[in-house]
N, C-alpha and C. Protein backbone atom coordinates (compact mmCIF):
# COMPACT_ATOMS: atom_id res chain seq x y z
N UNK A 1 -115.41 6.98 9.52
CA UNK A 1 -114.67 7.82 10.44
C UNK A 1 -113.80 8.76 9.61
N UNK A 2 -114.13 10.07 10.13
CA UNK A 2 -113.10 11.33 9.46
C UNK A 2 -112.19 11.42 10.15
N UNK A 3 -110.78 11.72 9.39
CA UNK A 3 -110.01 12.18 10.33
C UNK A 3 -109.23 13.54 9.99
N UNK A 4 -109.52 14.64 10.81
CA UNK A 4 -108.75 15.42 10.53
C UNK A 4 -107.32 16.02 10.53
N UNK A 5 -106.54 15.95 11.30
CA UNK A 5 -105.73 15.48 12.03
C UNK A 5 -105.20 14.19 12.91
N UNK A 6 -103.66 14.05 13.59
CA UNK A 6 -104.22 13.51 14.40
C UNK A 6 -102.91 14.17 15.68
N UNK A 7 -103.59 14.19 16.61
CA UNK A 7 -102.31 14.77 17.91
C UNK A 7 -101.81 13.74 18.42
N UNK A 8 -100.97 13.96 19.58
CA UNK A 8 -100.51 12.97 20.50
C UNK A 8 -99.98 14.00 21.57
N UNK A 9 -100.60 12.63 23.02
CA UNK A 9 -100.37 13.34 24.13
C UNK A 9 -99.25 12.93 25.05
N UNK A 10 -98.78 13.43 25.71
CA UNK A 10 -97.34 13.28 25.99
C UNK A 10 -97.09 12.16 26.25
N UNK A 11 -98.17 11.30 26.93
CA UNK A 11 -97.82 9.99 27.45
C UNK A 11 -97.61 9.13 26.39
N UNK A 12 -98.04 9.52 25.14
CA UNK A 12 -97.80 8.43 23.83
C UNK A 12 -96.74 8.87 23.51
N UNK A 13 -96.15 10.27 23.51
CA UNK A 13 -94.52 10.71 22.77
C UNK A 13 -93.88 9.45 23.38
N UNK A 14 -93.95 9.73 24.67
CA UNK A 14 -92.79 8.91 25.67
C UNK A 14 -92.80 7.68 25.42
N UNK A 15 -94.21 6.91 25.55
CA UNK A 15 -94.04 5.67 25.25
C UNK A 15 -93.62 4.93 23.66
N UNK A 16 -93.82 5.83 22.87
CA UNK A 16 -93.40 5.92 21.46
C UNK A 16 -91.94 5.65 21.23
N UNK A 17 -90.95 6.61 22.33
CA UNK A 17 -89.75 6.59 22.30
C UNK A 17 -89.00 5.25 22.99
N UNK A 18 -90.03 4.70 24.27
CA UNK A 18 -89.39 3.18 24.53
C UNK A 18 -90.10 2.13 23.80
N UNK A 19 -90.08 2.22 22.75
CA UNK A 19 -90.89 1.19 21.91
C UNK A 19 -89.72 0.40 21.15
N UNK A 20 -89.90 -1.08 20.94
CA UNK A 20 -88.52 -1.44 20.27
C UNK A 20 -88.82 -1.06 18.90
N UNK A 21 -87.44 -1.07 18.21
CA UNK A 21 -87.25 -0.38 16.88
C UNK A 21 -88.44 -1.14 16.05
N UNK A 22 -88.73 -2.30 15.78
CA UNK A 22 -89.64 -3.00 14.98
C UNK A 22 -90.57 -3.08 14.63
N UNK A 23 -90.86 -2.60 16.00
CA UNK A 23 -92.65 -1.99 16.54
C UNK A 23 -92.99 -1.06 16.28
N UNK A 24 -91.65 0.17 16.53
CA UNK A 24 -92.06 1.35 16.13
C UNK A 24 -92.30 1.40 14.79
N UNK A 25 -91.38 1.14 13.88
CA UNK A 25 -91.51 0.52 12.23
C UNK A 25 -92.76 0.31 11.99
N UNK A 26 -93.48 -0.59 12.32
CA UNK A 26 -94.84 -1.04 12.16
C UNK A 26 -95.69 -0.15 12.62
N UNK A 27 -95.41 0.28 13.66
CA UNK A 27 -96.63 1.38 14.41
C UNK A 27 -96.56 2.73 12.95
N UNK A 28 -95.39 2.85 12.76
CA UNK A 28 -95.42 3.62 11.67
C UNK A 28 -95.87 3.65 10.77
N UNK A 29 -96.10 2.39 10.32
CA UNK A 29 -96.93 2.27 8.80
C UNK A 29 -98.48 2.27 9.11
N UNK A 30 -99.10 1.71 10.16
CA UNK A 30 -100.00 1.61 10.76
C UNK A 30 -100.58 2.85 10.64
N UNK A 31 -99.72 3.80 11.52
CA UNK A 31 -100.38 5.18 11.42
C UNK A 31 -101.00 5.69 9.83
N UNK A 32 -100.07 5.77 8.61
CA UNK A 32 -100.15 5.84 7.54
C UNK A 32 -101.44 5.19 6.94
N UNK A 33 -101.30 3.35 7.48
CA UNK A 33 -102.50 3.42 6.70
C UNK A 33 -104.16 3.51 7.89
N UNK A 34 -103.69 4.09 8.71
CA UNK A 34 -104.67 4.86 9.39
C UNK A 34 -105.34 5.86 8.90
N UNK A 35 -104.60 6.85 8.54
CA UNK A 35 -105.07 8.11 8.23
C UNK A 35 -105.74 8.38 6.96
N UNK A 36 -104.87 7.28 5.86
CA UNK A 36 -105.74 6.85 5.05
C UNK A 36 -106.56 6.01 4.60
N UNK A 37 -107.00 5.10 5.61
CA UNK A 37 -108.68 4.15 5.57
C UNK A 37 -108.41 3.93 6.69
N UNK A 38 -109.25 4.46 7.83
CA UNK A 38 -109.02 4.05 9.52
C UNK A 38 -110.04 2.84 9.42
N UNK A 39 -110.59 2.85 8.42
CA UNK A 39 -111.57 1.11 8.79
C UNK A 39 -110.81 -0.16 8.23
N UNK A 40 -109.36 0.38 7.66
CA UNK A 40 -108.87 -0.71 6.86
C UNK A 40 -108.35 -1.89 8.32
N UNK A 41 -109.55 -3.08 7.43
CA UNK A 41 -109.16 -4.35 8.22
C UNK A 41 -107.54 -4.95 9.01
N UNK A 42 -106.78 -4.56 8.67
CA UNK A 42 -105.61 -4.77 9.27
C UNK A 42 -105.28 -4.14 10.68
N UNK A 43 -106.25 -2.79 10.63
CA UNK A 43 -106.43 -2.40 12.14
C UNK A 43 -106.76 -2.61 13.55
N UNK A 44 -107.41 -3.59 12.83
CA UNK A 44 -108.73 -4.16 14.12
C UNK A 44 -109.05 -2.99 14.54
N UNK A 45 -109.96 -1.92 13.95
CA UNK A 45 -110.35 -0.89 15.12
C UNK A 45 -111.69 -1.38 15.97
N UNK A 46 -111.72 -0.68 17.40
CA UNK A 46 -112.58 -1.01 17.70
C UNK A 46 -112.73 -0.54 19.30
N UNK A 47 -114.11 0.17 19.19
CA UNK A 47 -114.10 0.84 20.59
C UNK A 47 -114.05 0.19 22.44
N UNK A 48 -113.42 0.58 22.80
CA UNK A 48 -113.53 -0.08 24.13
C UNK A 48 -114.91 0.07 25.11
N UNK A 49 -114.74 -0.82 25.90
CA UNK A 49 -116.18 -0.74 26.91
C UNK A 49 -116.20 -0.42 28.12
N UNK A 50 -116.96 -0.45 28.74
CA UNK A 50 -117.14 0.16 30.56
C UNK A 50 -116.55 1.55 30.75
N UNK A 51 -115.86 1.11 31.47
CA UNK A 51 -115.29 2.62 31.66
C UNK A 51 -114.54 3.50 30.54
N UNK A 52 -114.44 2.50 29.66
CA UNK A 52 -113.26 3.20 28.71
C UNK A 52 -113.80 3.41 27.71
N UNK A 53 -115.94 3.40 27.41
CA UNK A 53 -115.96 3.96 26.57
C UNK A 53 -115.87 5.09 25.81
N UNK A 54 -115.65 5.23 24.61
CA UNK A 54 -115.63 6.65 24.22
C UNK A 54 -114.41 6.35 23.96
N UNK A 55 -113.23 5.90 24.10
CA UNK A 55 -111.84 5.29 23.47
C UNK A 55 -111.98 4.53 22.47
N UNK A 56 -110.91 4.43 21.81
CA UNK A 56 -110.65 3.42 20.54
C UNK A 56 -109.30 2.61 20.84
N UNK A 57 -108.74 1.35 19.77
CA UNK A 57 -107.98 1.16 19.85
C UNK A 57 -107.69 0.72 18.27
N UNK A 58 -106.60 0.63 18.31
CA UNK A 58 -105.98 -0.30 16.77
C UNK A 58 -105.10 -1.13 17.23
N UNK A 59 -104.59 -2.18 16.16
CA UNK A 59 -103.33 -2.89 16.40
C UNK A 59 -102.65 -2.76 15.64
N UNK A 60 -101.48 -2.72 16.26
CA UNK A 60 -100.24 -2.46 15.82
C UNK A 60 -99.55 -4.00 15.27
N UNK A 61 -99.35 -4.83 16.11
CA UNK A 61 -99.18 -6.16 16.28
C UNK A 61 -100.26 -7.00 16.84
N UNK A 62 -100.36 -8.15 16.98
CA UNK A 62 -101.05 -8.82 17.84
C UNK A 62 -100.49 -8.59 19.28
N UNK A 63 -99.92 -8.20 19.97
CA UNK A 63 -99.08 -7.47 20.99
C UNK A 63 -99.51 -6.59 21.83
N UNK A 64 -99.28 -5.37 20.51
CA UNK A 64 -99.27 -3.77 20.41
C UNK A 64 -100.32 -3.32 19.90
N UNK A 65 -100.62 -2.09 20.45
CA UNK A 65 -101.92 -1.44 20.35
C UNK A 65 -101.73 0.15 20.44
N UNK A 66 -102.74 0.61 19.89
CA UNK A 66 -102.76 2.19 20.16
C UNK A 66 -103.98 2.62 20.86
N UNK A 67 -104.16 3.55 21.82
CA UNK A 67 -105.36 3.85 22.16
C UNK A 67 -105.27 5.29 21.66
N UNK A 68 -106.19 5.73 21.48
CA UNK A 68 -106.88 6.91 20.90
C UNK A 68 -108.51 7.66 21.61
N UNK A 69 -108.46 8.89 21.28
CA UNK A 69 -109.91 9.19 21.70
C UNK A 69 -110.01 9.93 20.12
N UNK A 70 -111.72 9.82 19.86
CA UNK A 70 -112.42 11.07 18.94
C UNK A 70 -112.45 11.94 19.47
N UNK A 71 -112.33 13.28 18.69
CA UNK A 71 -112.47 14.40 19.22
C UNK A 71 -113.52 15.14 18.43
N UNK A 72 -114.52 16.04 19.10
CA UNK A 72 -116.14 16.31 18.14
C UNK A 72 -115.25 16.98 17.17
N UNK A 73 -114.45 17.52 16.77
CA UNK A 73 -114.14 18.53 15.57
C UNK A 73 -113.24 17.47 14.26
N UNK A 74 -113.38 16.30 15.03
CA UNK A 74 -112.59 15.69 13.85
C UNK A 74 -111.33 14.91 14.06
N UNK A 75 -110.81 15.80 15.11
CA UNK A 75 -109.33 15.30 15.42
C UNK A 75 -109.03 14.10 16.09
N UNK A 76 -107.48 13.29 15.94
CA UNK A 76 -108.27 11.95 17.00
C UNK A 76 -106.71 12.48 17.53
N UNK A 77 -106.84 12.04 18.76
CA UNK A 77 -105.38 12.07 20.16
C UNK A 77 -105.36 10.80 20.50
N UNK A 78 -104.14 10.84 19.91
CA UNK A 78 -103.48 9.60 20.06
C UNK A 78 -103.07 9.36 21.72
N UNK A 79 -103.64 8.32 22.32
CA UNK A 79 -103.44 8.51 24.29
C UNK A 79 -102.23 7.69 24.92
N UNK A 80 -102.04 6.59 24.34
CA UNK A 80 -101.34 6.06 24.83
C UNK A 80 -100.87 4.37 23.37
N UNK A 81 -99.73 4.40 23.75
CA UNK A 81 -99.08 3.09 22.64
C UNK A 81 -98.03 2.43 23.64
N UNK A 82 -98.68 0.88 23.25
CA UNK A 82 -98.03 -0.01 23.77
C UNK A 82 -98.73 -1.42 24.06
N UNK A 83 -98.23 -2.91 25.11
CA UNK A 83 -98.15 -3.56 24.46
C UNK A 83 -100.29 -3.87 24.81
N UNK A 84 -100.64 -5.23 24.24
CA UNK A 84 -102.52 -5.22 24.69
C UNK A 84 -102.92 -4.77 25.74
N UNK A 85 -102.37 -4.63 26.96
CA UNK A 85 -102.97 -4.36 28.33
C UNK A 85 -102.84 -3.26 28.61
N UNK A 86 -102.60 -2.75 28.10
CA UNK A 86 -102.07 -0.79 28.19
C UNK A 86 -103.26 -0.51 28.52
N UNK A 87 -104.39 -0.77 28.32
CA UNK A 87 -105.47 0.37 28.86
C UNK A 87 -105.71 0.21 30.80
N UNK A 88 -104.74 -0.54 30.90
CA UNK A 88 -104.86 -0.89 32.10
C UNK A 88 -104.28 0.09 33.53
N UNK A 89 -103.71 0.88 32.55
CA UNK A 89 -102.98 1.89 32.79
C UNK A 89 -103.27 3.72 32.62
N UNK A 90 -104.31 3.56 31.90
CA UNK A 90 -105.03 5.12 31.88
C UNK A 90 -105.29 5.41 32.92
C-alpha cells in the first residue's frame, strides 16, 4: 500500500478532539508509523466487509480504531476515529 498523503474528514477532526489525551498520544504515533510502513504489524490493518467494503481500519489500541478509505490517486481519508464499534456509526 502507497500512501500519498493522508486527509481527514470532518467527522474524524471532531472526534479526534474528544479523544482522551492517551489515546490521542497513541493514535499519534500510530499515524507516524502508518505513513511509514502501513503494513507494519502493530496496525492490525485490515479491510472491512459487507457493506463497508472498500474501508479499512487500523488499531490504535485494542479499543480504538481508525477507519479510513483508499483513494484511486493514492491518498487515504482518514473517516472516522474512535472506540471498535465506530463503524457502526457511518
Amino acid at each position: 500500500m502507497i500512501i500519498n498523503k493522508i486527509l481527514y474528514s470532518k467527522k474524524f477532526v471532531k472526534e479526534l478532539k474528544n479523544l482522551p489525551e492517551n489515546i490521542l498520544n497513541i493514535a499519534i504515533k500510530k499515524e507516524i508509523i502508518f505513513k511509514d510502513n502501513p503494513l507494519h504489524p502493530s496496525l492490525r490493518l485490515h479491510e472491512l466487509h459487507g457493506k463497508f467494503q472498500g474501508i479499512w481500519s487500523i488499531s490504535i489500541t485494542s479499543g480504538y480504531r481508525i477507519i479510513f478509505e483508499r483513494m484511486k490517486n493514492g491518498d487515504i481519508l482518514f473517516i472516522s476515529i474512535g472506540k471498535h464499534d465506530l463503524y457502526k456509526y457511518l
